[in-house]
N, C-alpha and C. Protein backbone atom coordinates (compact mmCIF):
# COMPACT_ATOMS: atom_id res chain seq x y z
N UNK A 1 -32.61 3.75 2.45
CA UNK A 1 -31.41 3.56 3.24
C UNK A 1 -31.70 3.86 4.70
N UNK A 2 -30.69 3.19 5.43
CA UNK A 2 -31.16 3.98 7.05
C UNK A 2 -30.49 4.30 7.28
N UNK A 3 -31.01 5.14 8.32
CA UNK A 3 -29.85 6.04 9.43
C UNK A 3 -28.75 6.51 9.43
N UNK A 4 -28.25 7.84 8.51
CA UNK A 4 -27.27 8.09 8.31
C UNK A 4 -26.08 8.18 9.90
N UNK A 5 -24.84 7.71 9.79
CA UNK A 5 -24.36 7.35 11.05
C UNK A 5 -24.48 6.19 11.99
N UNK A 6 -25.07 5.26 11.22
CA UNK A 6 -25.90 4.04 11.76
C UNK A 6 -24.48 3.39 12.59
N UNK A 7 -24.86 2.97 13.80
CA UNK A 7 -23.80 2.32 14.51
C UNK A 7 -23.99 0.87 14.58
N UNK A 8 -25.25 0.23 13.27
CA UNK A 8 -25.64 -1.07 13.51
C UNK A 8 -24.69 -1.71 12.47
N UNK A 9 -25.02 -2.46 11.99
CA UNK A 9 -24.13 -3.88 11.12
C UNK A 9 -23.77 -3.00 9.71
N UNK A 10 -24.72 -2.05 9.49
CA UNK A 10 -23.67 -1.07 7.94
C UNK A 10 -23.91 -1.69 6.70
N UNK A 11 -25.07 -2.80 7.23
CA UNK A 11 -25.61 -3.16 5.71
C UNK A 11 -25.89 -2.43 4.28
N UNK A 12 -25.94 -1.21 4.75
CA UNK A 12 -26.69 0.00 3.99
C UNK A 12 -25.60 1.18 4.02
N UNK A 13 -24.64 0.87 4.89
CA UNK A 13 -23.71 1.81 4.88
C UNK A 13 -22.67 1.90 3.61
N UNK A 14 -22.25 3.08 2.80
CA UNK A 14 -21.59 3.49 1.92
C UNK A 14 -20.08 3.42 2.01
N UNK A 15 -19.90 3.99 3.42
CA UNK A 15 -18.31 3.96 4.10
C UNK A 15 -18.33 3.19 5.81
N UNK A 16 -17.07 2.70 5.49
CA UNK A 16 -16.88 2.32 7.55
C UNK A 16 -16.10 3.84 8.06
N UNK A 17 -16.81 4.20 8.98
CA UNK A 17 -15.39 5.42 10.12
C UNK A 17 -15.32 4.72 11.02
N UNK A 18 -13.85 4.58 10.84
CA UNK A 18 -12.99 4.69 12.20
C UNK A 18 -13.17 5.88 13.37
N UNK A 19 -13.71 5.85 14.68
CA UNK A 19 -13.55 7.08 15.00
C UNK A 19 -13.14 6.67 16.65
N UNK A 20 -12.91 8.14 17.42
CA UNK A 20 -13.07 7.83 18.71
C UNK A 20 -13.73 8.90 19.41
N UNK A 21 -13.83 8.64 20.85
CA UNK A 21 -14.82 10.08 21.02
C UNK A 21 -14.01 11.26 21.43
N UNK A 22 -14.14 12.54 21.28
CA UNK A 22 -13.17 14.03 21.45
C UNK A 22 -12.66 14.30 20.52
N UNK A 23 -12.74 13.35 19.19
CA UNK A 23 -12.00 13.43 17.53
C UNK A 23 -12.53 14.71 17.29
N UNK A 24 -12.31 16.02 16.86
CA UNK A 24 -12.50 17.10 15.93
C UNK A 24 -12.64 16.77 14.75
N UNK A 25 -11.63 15.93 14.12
CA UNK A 25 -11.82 15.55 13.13
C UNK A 25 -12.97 14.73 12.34
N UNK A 26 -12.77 13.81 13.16
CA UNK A 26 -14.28 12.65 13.55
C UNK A 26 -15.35 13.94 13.34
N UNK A 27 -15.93 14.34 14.24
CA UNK A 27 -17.02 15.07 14.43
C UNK A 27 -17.07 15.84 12.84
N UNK A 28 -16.19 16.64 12.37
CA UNK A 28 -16.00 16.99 11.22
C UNK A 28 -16.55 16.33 10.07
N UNK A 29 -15.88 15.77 10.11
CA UNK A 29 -15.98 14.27 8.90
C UNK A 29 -17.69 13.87 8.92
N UNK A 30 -18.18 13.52 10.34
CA UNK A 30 -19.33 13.01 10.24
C UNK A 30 -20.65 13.76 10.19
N UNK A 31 -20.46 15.30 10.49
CA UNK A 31 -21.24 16.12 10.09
C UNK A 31 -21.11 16.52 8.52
N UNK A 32 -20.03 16.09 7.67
CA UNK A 32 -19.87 16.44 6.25
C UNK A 32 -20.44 15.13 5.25
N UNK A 33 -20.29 13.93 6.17
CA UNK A 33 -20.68 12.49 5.80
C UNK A 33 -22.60 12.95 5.47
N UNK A 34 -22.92 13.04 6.91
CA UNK A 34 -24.38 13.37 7.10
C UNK A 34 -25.26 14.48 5.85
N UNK A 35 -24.62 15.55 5.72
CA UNK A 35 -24.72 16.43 4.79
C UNK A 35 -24.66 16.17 3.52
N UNK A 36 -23.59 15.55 3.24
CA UNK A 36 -23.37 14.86 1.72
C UNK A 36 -24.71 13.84 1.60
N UNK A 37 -24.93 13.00 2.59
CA UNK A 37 -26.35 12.05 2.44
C UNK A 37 -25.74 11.13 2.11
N UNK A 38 -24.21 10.94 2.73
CA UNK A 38 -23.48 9.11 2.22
C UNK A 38 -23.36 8.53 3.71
N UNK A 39 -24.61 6.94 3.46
CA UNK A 39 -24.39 6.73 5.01
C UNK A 39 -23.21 6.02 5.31
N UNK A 40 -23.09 5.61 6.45
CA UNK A 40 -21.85 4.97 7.18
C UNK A 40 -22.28 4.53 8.17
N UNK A 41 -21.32 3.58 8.68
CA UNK A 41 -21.10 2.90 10.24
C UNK A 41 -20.08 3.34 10.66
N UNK A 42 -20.42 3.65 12.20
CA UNK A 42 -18.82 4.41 12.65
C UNK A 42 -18.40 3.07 13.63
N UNK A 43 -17.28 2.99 14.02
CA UNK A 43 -16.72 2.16 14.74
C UNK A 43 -15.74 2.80 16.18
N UNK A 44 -16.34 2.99 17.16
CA UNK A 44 -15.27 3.75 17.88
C UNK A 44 -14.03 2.66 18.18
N UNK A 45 -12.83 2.89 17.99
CA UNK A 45 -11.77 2.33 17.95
C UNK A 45 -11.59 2.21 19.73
N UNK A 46 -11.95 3.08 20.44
CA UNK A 46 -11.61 2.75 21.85
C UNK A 46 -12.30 1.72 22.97
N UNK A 47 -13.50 0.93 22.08
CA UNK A 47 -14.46 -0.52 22.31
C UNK A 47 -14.28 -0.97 21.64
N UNK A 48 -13.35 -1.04 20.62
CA UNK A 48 -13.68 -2.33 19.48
C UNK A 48 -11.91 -2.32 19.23
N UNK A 49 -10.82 -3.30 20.40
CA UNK A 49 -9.73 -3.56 20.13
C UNK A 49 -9.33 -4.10 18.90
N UNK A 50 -10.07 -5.11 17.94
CA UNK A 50 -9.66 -5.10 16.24
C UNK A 50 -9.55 -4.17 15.56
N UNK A 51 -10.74 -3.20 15.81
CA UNK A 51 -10.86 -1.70 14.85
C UNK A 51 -9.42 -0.81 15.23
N UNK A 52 -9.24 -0.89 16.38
CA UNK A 52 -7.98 -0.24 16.65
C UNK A 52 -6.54 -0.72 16.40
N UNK A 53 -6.35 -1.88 16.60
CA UNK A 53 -5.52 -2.77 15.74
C UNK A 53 -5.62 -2.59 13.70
N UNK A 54 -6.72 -2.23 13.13
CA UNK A 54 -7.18 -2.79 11.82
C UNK A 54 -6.18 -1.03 11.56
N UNK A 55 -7.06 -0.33 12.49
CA UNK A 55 -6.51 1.52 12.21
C UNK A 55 -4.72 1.32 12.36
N UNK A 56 -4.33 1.02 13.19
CA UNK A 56 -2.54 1.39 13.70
C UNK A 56 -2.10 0.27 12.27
N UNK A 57 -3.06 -0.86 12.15
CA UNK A 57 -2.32 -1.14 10.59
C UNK A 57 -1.96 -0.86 9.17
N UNK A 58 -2.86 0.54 9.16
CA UNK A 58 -2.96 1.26 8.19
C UNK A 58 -2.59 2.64 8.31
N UNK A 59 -2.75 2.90 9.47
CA UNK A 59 -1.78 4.59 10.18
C UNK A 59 -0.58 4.32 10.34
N UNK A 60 0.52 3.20 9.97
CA UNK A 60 1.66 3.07 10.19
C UNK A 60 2.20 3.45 12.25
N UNK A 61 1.15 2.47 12.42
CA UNK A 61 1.11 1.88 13.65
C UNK A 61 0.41 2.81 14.78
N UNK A 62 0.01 4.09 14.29
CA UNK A 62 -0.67 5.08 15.14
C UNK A 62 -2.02 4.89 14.70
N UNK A 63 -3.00 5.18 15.78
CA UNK A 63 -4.62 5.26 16.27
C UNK A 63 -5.19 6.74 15.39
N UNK A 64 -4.41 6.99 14.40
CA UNK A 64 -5.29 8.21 13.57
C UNK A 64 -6.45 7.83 13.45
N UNK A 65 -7.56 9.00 13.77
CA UNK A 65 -8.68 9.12 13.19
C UNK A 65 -8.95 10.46 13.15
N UNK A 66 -9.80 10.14 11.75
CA UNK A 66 -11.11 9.62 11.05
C UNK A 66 -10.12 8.96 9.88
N UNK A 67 -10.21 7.17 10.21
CA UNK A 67 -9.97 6.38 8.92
C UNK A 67 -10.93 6.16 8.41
N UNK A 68 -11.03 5.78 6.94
CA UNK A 68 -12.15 5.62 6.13
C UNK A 68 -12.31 4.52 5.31
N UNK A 69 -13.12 3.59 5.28
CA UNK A 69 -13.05 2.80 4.36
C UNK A 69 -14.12 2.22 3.54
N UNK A 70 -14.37 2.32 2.32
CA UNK A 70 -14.91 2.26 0.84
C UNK A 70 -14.44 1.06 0.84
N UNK A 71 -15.57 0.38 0.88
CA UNK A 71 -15.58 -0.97 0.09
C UNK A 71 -14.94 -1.52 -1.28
N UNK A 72 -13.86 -1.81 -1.66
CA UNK A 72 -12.86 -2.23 -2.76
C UNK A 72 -11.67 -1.16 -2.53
N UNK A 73 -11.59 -0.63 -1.58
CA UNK A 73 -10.56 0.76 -2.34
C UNK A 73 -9.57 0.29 -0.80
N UNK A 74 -8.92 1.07 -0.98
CA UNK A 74 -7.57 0.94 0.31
C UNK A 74 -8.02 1.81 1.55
N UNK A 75 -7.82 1.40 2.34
CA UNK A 75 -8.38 2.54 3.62
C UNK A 75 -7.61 4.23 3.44
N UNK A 76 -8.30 4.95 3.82
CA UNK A 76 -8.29 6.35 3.90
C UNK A 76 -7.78 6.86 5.60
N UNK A 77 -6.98 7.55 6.01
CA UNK A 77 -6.38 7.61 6.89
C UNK A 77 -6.43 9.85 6.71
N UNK A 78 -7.95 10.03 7.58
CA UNK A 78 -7.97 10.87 7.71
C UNK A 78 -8.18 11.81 6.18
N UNK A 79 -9.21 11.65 5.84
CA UNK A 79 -9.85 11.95 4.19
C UNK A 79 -10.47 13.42 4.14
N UNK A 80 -10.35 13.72 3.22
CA UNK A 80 -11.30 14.91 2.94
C UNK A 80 -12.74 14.25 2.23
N UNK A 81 -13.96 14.97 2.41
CA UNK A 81 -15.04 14.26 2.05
C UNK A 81 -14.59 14.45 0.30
N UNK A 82 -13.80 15.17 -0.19
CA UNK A 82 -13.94 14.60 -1.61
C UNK A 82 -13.43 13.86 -2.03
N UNK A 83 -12.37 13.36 -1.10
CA UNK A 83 -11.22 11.85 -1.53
C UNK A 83 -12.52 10.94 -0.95
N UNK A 84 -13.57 10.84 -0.36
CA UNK A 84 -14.35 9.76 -0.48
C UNK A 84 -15.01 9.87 -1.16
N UNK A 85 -15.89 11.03 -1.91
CA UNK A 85 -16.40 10.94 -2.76
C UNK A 85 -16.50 10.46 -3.82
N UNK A 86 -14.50 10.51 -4.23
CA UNK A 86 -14.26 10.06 -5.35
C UNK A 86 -13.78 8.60 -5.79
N UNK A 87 -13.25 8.17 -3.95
CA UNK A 87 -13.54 6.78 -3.54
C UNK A 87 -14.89 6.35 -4.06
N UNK A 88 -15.88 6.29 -3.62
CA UNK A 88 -17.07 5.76 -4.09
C UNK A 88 -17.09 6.03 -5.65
N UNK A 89 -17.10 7.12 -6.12
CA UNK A 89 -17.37 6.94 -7.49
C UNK A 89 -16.37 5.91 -8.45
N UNK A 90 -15.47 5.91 -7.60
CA UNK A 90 -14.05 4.72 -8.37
C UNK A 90 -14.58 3.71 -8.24
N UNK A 91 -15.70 3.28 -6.92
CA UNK A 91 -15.43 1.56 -6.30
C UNK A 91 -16.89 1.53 -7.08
């Protein structure tokens, strides 16, 4: 696999984050992501106007982050690493 945190295309990535930069949460999340050894692509929502649009469509119109999203499952809106954990083990 590569680069846990990979900010490239996420071919290899496990989860998408939503993030932006000064997030506590974010930072949180992605030092627990890294640790666990589940990679991801992060997306900062404040360069990428769809990602931020895709987030306020699933935050019930607010820019929350750290959203999360697991491939087959519903986006995660600010997760604990074991609600993804258990995301992945579902999907």
């Amino acid at each position: 696999m590569g680069w846990f945190g990979s900010t490239g295309t996420g071919g290899d990535a496990a989860v998408t984050l939503y993030w932006r930069p000064g997030c506590v949460f974010c930072i949180k999340l992605r030092t627990q992501l890294r640790a666990a050894r589940i990679p991801y692509r992060k997306v900062n929502i404040w360069r990428d106007p769809d990602a931020a649009a895709f987030v306020r469509g699933v935050a019930d119109g607010n820019e929350t982050v750290p959203t999360v999203v697991v491939p087959g499952r519903p986006p995660m809106v600010n997760p604990s690493l074991t609600e993804i954990r258990t995301a992945l083990a579902a999907g």
